[in-house]
N, C-alpha and C. Protein backbone atom coordinates (compact mmCIF):
# COMPACT_ATOMS: atom_id res chain seq x y z
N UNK A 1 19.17 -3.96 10.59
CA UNK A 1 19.41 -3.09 11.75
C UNK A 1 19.35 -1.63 11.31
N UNK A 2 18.57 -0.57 11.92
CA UNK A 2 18.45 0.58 11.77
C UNK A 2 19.95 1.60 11.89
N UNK A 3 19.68 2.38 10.76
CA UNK A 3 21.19 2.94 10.89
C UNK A 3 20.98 4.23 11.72
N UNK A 4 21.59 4.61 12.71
CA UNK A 4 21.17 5.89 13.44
C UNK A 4 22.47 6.59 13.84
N UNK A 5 22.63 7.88 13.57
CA UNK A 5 23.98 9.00 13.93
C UNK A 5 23.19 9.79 14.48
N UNK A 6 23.94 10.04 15.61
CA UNK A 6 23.55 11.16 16.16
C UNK A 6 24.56 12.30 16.06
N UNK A 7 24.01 13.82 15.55
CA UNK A 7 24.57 14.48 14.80
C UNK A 7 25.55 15.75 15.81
N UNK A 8 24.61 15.71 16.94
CA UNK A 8 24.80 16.59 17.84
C UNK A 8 23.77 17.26 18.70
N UNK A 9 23.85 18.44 19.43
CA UNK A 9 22.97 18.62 20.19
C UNK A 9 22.73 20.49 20.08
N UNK A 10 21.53 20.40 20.59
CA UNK A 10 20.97 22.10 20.59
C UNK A 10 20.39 22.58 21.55
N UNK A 11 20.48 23.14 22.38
CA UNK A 11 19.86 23.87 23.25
C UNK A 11 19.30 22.49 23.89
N UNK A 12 20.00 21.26 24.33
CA UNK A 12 19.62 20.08 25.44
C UNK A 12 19.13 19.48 24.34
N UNK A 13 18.50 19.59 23.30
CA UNK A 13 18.05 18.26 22.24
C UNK A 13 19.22 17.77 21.73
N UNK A 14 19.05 16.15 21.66
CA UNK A 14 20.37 15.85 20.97
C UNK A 14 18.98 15.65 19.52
N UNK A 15 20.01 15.75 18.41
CA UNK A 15 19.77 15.76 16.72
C UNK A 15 20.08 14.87 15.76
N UNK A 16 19.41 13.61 15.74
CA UNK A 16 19.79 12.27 15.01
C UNK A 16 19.50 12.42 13.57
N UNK A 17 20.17 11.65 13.02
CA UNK A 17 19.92 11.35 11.82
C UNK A 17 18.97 9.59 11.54
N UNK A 18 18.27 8.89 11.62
CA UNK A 18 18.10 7.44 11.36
C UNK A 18 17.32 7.27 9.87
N UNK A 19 18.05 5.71 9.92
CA UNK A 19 17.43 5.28 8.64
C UNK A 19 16.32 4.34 8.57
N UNK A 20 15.05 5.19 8.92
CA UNK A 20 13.59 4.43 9.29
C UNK A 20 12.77 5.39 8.58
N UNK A 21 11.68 4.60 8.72
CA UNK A 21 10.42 6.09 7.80
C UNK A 21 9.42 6.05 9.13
N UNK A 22 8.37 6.92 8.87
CA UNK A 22 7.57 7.29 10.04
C UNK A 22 6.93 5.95 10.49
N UNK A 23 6.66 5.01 9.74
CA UNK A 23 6.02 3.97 10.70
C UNK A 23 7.08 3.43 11.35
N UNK A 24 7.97 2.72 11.24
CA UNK A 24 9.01 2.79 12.18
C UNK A 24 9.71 3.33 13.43
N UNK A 25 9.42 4.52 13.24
CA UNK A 25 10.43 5.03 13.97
C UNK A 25 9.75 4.89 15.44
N UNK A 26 10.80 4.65 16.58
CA UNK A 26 10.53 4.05 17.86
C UNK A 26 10.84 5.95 18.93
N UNK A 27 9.51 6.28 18.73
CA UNK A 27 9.72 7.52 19.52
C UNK A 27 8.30 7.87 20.12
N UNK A 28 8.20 8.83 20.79
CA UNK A 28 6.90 9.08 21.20
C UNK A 28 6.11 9.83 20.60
N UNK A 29 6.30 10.95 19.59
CA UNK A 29 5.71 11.16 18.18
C UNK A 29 6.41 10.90 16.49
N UNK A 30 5.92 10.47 16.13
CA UNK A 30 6.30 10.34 14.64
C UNK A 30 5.30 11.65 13.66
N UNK A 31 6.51 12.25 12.75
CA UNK A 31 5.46 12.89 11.95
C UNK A 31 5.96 12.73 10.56
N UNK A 32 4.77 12.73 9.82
CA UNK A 32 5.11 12.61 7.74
C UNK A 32 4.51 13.82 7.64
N UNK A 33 4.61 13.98 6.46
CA UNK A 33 4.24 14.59 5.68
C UNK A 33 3.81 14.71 4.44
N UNK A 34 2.92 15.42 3.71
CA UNK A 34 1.97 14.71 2.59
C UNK A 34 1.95 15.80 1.53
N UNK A 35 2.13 15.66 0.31
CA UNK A 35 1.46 16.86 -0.57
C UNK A 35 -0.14 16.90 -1.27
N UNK A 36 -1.00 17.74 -1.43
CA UNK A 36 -1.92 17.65 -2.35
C UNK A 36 -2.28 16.39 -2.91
N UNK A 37 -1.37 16.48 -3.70
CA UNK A 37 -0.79 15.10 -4.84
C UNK A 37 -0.05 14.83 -5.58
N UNK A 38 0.38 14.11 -5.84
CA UNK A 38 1.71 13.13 -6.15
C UNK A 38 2.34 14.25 -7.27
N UNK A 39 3.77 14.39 -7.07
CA UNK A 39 4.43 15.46 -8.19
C UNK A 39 4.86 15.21 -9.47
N UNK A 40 4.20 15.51 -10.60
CA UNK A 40 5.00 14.67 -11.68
C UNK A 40 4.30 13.48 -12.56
N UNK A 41 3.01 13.11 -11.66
CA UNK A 41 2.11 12.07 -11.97
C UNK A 41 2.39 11.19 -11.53
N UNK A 42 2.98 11.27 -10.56
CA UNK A 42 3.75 10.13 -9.34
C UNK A 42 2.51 9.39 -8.65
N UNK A 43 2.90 7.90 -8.43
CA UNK A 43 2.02 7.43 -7.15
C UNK A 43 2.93 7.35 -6.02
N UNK A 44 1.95 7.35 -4.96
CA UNK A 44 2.74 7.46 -3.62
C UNK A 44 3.33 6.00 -3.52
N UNK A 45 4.85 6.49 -2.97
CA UNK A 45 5.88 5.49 -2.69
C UNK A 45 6.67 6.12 -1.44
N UNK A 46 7.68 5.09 -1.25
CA UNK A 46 8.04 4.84 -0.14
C UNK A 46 7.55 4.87 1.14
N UNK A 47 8.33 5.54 2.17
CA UNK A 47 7.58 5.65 3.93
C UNK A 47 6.49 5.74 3.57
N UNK A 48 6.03 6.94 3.29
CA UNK A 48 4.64 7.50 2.97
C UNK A 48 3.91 6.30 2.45
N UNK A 49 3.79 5.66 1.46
CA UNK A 49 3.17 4.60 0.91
C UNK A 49 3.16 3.84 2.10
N UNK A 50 4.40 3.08 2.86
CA UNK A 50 3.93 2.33 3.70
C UNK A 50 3.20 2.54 4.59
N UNK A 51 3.64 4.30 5.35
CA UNK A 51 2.15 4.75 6.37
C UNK A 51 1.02 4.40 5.81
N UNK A 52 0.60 4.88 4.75
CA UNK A 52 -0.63 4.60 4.57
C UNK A 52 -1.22 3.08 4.47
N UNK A 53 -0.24 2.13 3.99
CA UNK A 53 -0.79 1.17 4.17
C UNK A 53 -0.97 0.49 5.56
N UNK A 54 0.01 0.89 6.36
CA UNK A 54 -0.28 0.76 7.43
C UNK A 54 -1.34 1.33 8.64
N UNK A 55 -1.49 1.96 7.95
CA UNK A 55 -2.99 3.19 8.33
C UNK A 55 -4.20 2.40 7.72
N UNK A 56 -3.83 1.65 6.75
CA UNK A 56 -5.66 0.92 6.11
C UNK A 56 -5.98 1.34 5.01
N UNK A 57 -5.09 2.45 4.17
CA UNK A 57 -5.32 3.35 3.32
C UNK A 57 -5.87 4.21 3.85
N UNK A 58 -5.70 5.00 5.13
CA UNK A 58 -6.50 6.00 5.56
C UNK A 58 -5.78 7.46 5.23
N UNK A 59 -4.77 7.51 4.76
CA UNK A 59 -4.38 8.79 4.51
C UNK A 59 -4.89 8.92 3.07
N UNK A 60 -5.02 8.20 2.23
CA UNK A 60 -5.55 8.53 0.58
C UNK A 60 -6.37 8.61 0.44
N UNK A 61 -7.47 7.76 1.41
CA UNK A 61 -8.81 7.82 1.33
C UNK A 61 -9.64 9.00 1.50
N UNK A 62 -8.72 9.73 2.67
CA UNK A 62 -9.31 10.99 3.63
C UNK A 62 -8.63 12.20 2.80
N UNK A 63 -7.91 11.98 2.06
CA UNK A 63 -7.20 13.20 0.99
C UNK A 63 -8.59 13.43 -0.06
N UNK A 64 -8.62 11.88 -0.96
CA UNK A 64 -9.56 11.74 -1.87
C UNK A 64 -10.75 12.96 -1.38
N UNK A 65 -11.40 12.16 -0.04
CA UNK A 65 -12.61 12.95 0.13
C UNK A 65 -12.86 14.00 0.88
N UNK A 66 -11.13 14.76 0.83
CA UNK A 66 -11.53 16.15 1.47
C UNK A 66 -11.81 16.22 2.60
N UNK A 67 -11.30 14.94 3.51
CA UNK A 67 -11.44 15.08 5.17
C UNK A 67 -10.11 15.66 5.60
N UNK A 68 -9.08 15.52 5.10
CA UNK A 68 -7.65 16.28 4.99
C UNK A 68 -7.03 16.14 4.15
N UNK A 69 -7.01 17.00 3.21
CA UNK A 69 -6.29 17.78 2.19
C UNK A 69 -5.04 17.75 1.95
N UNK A 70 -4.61 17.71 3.19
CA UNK A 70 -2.72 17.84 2.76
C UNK A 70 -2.67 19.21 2.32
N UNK A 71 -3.21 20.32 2.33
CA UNK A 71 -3.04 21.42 2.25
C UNK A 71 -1.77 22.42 3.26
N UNK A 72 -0.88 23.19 2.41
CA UNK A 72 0.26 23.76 3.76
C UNK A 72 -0.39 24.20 4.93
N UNK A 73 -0.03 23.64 6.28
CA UNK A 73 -0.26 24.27 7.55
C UNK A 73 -1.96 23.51 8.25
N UNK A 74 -2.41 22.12 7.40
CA UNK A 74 -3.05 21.58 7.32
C UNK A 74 -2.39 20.26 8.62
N UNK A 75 -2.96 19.51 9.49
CA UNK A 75 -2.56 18.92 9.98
C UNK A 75 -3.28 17.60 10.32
N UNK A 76 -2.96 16.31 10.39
CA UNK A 76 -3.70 14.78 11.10
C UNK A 76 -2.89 14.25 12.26
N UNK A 77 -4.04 14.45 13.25
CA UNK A 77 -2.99 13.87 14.35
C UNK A 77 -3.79 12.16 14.74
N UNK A 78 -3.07 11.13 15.26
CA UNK A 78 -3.48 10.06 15.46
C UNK A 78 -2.80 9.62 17.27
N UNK A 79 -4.12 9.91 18.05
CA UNK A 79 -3.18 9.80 19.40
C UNK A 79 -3.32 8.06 19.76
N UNK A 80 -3.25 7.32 18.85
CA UNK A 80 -3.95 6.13 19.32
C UNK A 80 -3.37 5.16 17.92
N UNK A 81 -2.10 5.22 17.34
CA UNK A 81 -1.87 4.52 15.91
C UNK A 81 -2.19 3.05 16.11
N UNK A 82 -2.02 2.29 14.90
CA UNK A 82 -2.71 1.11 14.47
C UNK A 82 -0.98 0.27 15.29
N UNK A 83 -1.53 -0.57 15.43
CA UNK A 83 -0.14 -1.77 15.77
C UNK A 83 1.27 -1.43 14.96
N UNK A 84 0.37 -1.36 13.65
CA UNK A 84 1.49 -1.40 12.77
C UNK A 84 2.73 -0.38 12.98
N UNK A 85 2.28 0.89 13.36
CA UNK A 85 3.12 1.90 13.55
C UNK A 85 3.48 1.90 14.97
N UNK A 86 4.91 1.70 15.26
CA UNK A 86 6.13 1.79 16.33
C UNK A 86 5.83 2.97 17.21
N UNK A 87 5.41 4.47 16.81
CA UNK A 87 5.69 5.52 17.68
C UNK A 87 4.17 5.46 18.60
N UNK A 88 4.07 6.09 19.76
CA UNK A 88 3.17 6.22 20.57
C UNK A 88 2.19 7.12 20.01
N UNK A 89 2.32 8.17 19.31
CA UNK A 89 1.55 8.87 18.23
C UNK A 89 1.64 9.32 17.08
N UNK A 90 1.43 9.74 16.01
CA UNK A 90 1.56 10.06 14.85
C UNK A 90 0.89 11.23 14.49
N UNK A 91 1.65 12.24 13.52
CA UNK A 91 1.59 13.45 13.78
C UNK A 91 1.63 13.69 11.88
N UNK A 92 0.73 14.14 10.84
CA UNK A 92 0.78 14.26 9.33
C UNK A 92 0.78 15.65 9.29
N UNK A 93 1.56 16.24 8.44
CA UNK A 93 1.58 17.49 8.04
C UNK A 93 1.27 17.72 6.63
N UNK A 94 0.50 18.73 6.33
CA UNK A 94 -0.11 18.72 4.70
C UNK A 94 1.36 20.03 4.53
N UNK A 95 1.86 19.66 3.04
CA UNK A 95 2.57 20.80 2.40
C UNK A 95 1.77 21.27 1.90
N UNK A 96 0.62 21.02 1.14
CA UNK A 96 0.51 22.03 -0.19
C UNK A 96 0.74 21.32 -1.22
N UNK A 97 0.50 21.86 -2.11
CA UNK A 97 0.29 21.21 -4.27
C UNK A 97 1.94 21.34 -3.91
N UNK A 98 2.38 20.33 -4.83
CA UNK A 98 4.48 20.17 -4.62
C UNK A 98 4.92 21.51 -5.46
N UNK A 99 3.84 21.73 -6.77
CA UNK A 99 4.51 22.66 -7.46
C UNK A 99 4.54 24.08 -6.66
N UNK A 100 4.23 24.06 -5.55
CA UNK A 100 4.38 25.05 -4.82
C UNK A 100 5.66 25.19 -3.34
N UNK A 101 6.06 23.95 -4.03
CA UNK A 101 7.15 23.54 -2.68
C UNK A 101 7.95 24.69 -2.86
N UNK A 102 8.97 24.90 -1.68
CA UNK A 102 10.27 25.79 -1.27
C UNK A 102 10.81 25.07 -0.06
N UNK A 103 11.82 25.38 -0.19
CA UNK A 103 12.47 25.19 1.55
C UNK A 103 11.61 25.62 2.72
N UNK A 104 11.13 26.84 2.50
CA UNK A 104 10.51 27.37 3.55
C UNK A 104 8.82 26.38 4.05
N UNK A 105 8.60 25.69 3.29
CA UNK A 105 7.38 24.87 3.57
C UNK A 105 7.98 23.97 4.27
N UNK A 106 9.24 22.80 4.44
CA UNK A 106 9.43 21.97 5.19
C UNK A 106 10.38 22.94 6.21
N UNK A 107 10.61 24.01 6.58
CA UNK A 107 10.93 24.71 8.16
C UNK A 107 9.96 24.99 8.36
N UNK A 108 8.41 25.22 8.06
CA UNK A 108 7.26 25.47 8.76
C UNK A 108 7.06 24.68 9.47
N UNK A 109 6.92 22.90 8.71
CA UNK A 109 6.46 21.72 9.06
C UNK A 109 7.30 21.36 10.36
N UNK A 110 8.65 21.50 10.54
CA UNK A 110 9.47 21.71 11.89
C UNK A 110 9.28 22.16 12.90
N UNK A 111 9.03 23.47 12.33
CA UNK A 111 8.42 24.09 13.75
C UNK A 111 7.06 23.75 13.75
N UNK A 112 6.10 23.64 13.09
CA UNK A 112 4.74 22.69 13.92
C UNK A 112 5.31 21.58 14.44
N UNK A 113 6.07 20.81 14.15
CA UNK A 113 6.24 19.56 15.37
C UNK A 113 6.91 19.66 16.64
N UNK A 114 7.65 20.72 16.59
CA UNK A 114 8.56 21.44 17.86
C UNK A 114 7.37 21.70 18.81
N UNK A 115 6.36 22.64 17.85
CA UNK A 115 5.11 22.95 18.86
C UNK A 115 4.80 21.93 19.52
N UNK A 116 4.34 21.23 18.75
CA UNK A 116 3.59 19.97 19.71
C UNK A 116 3.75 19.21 21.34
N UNK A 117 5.09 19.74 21.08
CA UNK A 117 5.62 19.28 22.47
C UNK A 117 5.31 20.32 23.70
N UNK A 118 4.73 21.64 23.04
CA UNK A 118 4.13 22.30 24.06
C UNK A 118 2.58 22.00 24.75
N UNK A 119 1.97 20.65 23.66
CA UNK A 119 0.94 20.56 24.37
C UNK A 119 0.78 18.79 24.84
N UNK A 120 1.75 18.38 24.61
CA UNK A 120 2.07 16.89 25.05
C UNK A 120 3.31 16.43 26.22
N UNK A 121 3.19 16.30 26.77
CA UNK A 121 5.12 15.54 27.35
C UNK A 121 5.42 14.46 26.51
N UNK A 122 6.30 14.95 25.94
CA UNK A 122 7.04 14.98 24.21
C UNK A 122 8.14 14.90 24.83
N UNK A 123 8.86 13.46 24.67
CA UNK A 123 11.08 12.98 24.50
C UNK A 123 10.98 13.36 23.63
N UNK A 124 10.84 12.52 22.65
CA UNK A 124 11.31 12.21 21.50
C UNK A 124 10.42 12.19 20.43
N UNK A 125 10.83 13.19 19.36
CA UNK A 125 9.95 13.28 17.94
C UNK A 125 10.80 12.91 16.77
N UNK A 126 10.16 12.36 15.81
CA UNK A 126 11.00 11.95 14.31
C UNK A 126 9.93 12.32 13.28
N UNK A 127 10.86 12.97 12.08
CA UNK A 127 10.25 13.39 11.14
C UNK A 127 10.63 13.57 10.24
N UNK A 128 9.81 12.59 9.09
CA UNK A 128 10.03 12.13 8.01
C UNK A 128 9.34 13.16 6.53
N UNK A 129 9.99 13.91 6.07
CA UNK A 129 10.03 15.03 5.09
C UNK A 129 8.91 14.54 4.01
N UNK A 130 8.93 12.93 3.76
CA UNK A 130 8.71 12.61 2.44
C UNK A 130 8.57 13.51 1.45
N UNK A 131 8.94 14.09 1.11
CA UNK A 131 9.39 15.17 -0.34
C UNK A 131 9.38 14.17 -1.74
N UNK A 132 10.34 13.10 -1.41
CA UNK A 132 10.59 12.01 -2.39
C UNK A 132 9.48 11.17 -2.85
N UNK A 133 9.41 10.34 -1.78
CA UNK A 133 8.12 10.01 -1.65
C UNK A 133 6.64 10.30 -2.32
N UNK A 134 6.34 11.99 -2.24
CA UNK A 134 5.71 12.64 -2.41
C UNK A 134 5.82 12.91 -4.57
N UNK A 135 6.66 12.57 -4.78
CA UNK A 135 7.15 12.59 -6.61
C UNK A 135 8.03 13.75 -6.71
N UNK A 136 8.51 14.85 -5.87
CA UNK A 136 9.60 15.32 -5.90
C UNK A 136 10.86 14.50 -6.43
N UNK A 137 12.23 14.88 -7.49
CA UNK A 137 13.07 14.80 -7.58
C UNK A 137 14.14 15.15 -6.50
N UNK A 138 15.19 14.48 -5.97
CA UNK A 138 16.27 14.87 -5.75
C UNK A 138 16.67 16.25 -5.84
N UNK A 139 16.90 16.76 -7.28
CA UNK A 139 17.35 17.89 -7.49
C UNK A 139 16.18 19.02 -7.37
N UNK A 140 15.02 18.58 -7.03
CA UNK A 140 13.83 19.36 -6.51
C UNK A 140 13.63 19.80 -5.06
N UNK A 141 14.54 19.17 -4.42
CA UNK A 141 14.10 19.58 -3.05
C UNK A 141 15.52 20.21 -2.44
N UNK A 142 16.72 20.69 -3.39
CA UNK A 142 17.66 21.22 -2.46
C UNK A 142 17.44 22.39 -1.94
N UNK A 143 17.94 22.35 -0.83
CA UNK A 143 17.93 23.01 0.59
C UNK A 143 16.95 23.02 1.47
N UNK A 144 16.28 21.73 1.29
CA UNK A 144 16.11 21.19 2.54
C UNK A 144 16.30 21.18 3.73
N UNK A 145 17.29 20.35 4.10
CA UNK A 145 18.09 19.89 4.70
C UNK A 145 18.23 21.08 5.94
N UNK A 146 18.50 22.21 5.40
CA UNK A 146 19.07 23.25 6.12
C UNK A 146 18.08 24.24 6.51
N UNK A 147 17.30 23.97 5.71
CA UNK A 147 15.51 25.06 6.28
C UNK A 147 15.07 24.15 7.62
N UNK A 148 15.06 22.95 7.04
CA UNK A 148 14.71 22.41 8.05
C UNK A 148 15.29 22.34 9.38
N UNK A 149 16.83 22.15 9.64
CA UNK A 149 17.94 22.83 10.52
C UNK A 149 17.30 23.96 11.29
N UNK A 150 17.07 25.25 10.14
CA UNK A 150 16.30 26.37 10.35
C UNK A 150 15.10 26.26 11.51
N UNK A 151 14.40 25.39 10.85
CA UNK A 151 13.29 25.49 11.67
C UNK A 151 13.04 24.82 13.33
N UNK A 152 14.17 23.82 13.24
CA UNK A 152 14.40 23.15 14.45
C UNK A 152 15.08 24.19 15.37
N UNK A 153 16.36 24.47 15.16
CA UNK A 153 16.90 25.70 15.91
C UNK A 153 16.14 26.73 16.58
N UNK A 154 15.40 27.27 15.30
CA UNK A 154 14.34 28.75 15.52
C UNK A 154 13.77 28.49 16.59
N UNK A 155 12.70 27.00 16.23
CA UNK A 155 11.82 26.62 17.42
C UNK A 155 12.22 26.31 18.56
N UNK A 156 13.31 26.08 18.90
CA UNK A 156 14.09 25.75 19.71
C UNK A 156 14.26 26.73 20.93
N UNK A 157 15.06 27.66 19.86
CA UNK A 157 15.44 29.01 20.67
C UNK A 157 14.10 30.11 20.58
N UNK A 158 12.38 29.59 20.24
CA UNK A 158 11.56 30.42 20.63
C UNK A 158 11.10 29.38 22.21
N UNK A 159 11.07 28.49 22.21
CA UNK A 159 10.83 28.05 23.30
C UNK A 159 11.67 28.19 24.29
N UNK A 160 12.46 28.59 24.61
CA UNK A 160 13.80 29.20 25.31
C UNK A 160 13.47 30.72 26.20
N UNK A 161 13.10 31.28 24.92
CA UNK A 161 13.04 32.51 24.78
C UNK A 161 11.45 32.47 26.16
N UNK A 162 10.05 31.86 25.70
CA UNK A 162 9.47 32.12 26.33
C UNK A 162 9.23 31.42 27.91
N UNK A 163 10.54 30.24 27.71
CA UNK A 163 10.82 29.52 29.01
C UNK A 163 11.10 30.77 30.04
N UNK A 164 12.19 31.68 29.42
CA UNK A 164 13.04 32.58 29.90
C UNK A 164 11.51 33.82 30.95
N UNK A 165 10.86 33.74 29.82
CA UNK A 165 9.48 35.30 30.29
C UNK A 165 8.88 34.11 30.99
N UNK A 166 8.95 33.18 31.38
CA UNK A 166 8.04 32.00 32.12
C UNK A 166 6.84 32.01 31.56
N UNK A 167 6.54 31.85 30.63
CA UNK A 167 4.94 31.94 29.57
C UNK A 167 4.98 30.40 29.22
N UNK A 168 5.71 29.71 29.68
CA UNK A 168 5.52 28.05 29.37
C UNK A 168 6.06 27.00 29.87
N UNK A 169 5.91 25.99 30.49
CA UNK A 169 6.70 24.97 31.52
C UNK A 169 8.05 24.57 30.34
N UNK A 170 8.15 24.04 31.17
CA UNK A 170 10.10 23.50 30.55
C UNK A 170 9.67 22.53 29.37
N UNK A 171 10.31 22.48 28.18
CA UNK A 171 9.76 21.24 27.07
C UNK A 171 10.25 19.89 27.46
N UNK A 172 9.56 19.11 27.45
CA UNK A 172 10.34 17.24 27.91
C UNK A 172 11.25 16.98 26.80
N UNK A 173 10.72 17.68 25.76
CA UNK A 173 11.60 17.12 24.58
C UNK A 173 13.17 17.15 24.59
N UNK A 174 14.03 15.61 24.47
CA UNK A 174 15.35 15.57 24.43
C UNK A 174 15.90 15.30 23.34
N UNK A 175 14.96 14.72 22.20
CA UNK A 175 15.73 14.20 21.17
C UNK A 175 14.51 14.52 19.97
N UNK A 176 15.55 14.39 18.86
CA UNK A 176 15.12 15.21 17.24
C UNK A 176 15.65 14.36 16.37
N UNK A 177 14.75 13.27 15.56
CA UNK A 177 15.33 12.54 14.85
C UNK A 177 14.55 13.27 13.32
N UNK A 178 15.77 12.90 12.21
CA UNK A 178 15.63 13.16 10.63
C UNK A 178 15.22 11.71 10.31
N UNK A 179 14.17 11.56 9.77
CA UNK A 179 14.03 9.76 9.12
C UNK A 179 14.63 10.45 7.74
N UNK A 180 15.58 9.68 7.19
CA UNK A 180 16.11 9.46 6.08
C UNK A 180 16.07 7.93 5.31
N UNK A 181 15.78 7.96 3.84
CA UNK A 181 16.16 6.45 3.41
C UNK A 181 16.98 5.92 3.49
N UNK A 182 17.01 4.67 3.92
CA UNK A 182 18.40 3.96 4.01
C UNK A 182 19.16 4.09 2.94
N UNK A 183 19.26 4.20 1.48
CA UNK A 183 19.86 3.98 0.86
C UNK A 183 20.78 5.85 0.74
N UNK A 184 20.26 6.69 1.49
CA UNK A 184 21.03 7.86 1.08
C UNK A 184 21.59 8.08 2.15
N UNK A 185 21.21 7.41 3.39
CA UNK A 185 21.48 7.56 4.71
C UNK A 185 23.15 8.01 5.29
N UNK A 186 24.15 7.78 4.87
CA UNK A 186 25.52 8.31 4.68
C UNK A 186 25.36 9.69 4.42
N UNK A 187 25.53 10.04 3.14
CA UNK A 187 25.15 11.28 2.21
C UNK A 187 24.36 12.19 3.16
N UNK A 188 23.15 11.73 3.47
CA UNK A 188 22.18 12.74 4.71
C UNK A 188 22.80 13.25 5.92
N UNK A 189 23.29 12.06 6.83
CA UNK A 189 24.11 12.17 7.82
C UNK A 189 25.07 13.19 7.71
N UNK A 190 25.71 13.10 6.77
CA UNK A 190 27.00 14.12 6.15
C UNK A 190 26.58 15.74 6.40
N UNK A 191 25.48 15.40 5.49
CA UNK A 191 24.93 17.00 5.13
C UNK A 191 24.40 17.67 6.12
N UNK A 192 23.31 16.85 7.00
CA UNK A 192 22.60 17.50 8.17
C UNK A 192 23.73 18.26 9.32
N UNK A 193 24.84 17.19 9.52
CA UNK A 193 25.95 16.83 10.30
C UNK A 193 26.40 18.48 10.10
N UNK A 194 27.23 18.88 9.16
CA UNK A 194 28.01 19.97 8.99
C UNK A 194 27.08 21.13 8.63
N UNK A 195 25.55 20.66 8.65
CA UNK A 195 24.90 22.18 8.67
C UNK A 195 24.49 22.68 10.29
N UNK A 196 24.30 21.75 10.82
CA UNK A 196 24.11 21.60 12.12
C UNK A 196 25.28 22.49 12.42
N UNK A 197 26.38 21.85 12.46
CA UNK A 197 27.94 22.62 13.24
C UNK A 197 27.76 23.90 13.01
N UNK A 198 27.37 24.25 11.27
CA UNK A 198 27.99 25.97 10.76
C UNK A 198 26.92 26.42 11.55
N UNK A 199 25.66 26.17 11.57
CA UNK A 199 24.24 26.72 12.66
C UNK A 199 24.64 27.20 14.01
N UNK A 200 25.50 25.89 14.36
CA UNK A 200 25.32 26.07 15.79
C UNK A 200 26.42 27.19 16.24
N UNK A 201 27.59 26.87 15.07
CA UNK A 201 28.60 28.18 15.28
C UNK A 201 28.11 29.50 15.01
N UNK A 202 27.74 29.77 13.88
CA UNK A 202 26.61 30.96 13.65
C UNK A 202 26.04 32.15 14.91
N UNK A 203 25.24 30.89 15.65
CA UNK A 203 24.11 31.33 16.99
C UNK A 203 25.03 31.22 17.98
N UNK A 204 26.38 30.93 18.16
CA UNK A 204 27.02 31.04 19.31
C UNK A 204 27.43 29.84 20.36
């Protein structure tokens, strides 16, 4: 059984935490995310590994030959996924070579999926960081967690902002899920949980 907290809410999105990876997750976009290549001399594992196998090997294949790169600000959209994958579409975001990671590359990747919902009727999006996945360490990817916070909020309150000048219809989007691994899934919950609160106290 899928573990799911919901953490709280932002500007009408409520902000989950679940313990699924992008093929899984039961929403109307799913998005991963990919690096260059593997960090460390890593092969691809976890979610990510399983997207792709669930894809046919189509995300390694199309890296290999330079049909998408996985390059930062690089994007694969799939409006039509294979059986295998649960969400109604699927949404890949390229970081960039890992040795070039920061926090600030996964709040970019946030707010591109926030976008999206400006050109879809978009509930519900989930999005799965793979950082780990990707051959990142643990102690390689702190502050995460909270860029990413960053970037949900920001996008949040820019779509607000231009709701407000009427430059864009109302977003459908109600809900914001974190795919986390099950096995850290507590620990995540925790962390997202009380960055969320100090955020939301912060902005008012």
């Amino acid at each position: 059984m899928t573990q799911v907290q919901t953490l709280g809410s932002y500007r009408h999105v409520a902000v989950d935490v679940a313990g699924w990876d992008s093929t899984a997750a039961t929403v109307d976009l799913s998005c991963a995310c990919m690096f260059t290549h593997e960090a460390h001399g890593a092969t691809l594992g976890g979610g990510l590994a399983h997207l792709d196998q669930a894809l046919g090997g189509t995300l390694t294949t199309m890296r290999k030959d330079g049909l998408f790169k996985a390059e930062r600000g690089e994007s694969l959209f799939l409006s039509n996924p294979p059986a295998g994958v649960a969400a109604k579409a699927l949404l890949v975001f390229g970081l960039g070579a890992p040795e070039d990671w920061s926090p600030a590359v996964m709040e970019g990747a946030v707010r591109q999926a926030v976008g999206a919902a400006f050109f879809r009727p978009i509930r519900s999006i989930a999005l799965a960081a793979s950082m780990l996945d990707g051959g990142l360490t643990p102690a390689e990817t702190a502050g995460a967690s909270l860029a990413m916070l960053h970037g949900l909020t920001g996008a949040l309150d820019a779509a607000a902002h231009l709701r407000a000048m009427n430059f864009v219809e109302p977003l459908t989007l109600t809900r914001w899920v974190f795919d986390v691994g099950a096995e850290r899934f507590d620990a995540a919950a925790a962390q997202f949980r009380s960055e969320l609160a100090a955020i939301s106290d912060l902005k008012g």
